[in-house]
C-alpha atoms as a PDB file:
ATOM      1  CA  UNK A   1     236.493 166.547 397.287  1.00  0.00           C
ATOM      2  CA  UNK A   2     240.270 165.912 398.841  1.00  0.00           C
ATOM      3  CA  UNK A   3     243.438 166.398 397.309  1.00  0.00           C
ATOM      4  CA  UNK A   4     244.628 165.110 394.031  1.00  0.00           C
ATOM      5  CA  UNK A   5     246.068 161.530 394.374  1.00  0.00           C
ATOM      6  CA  UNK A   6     248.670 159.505 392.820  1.00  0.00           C
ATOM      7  CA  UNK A   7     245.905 157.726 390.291  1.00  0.00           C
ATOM      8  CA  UNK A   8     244.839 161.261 389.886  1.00  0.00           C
ATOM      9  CA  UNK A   9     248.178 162.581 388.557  1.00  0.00           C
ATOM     10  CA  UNK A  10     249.002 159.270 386.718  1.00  0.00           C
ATOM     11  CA  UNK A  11     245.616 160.092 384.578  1.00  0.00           C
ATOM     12  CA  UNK A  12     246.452 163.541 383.901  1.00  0.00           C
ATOM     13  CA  UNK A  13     249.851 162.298 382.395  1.00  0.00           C
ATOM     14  CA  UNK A  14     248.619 159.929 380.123  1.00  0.00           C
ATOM     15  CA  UNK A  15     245.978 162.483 378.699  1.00  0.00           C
ATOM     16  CA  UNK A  16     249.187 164.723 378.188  1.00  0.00           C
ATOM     17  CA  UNK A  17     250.897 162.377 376.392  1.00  0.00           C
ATOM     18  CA  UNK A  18     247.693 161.402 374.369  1.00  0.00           C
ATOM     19  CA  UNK A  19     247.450 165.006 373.807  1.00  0.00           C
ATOM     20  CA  UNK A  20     250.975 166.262 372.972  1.00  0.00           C
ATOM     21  CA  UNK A  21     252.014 162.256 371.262  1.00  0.00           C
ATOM     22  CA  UNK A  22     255.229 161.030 371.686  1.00  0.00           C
ATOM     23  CA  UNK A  23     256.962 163.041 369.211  1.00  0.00           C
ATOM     24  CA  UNK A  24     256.187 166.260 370.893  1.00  0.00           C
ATOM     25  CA  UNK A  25     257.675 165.557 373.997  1.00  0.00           C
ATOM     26  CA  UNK A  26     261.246 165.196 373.142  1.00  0.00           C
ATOM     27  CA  UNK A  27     260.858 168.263 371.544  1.00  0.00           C
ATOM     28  CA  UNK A  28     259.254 170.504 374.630  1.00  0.00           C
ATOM     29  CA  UNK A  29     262.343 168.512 376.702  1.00  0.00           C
ATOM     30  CA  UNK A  30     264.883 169.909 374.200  1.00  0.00           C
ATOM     31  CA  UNK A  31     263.648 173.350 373.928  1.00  0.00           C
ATOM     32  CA  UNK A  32     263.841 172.976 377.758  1.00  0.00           C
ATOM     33  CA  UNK A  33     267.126 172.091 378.085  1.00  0.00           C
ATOM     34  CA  UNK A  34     268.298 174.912 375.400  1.00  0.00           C
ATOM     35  CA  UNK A  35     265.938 177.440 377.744  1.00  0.00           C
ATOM     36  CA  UNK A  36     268.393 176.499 380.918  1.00  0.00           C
ATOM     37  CA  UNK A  37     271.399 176.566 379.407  1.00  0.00           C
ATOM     38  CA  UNK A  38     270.696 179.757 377.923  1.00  0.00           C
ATOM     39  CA  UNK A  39     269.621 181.001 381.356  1.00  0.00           C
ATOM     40  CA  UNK A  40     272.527 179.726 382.941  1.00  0.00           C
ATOM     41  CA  UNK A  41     274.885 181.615 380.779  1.00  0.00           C
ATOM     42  CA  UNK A  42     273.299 184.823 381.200  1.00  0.00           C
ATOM     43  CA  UNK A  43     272.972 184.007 384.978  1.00  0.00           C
ATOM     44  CA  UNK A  44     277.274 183.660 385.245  1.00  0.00           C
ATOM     45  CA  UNK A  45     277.434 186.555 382.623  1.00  0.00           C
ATOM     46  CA  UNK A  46     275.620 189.023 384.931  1.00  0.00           C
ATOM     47  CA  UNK A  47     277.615 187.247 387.825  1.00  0.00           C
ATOM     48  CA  UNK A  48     280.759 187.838 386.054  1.00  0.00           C
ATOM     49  CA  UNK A  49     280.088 191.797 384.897  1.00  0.00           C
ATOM     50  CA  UNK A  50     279.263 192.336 388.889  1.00  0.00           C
ATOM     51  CA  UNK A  51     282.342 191.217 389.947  1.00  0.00           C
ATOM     52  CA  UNK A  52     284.275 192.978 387.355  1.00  0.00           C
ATOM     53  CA  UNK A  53     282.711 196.494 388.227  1.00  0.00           C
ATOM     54  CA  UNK A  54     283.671 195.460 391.648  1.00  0.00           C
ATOM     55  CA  UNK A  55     287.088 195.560 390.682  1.00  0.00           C
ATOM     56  CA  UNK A  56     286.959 198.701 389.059  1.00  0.00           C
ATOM     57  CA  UNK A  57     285.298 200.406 391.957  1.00  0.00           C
ATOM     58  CA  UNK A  58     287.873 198.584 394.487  1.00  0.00           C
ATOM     59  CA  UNK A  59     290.607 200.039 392.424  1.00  0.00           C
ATOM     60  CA  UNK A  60     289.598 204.039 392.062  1.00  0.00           C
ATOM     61  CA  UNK A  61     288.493 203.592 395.843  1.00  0.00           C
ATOM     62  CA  UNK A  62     292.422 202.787 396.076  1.00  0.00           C
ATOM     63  CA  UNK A  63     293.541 205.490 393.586  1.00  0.00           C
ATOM     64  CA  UNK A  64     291.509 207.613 395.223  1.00  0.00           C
ATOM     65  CA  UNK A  65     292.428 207.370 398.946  1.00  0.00           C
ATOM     66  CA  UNK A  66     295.919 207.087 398.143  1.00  0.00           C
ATOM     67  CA  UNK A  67     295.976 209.894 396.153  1.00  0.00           C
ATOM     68  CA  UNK A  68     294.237 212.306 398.847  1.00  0.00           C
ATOM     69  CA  UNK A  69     296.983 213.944 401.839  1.00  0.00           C
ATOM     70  CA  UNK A  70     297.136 212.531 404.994  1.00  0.00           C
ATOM     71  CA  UNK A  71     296.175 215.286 407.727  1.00  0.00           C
ATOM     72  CA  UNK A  72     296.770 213.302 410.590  1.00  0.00           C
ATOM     73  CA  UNK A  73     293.054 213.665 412.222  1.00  0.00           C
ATOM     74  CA  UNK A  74     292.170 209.828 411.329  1.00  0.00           C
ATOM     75  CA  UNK A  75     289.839 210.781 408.404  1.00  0.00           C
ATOM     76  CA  UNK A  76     288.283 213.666 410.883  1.00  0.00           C
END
């Protein structure tokens, strides 16, 4: 009772593919490859919305401090 081996794993392939047949598989790939790209979009979306509220924030941080008087005690 060891660990699975190459002829082990080259089995449990072939019952897959007896299983799922040859038309399947192309299928599962594609849905795959749909599944990433769609997760990859979402991924630079999100990316993308941070960095724009970043922005914002950076700019009424600006607004903000330039708009208050200077009293001369460093922020004290």
């Amino acid at each position: 009772m060891g660990s699975i081996g190459w002829s082990e794993i080259i089995v449990i392939l072939l019952v897959v593919l007896l299983f799922f047949g040859s038309k399947r598989i192309p299928e599962l790939a594609r849905a795959l490859g749909k599944a990433s790209h769609e997760f990859k979009r979402a991924k630079e979306s999100i990316l993308r919305e941070g960095e724009e509220l970043m922005d914002e924030a950076e700019k009424a941080a600006a607004k903000e401090d330039s708009a208050k008087p200077s009293d001369g005690n460093g922020g004290n």
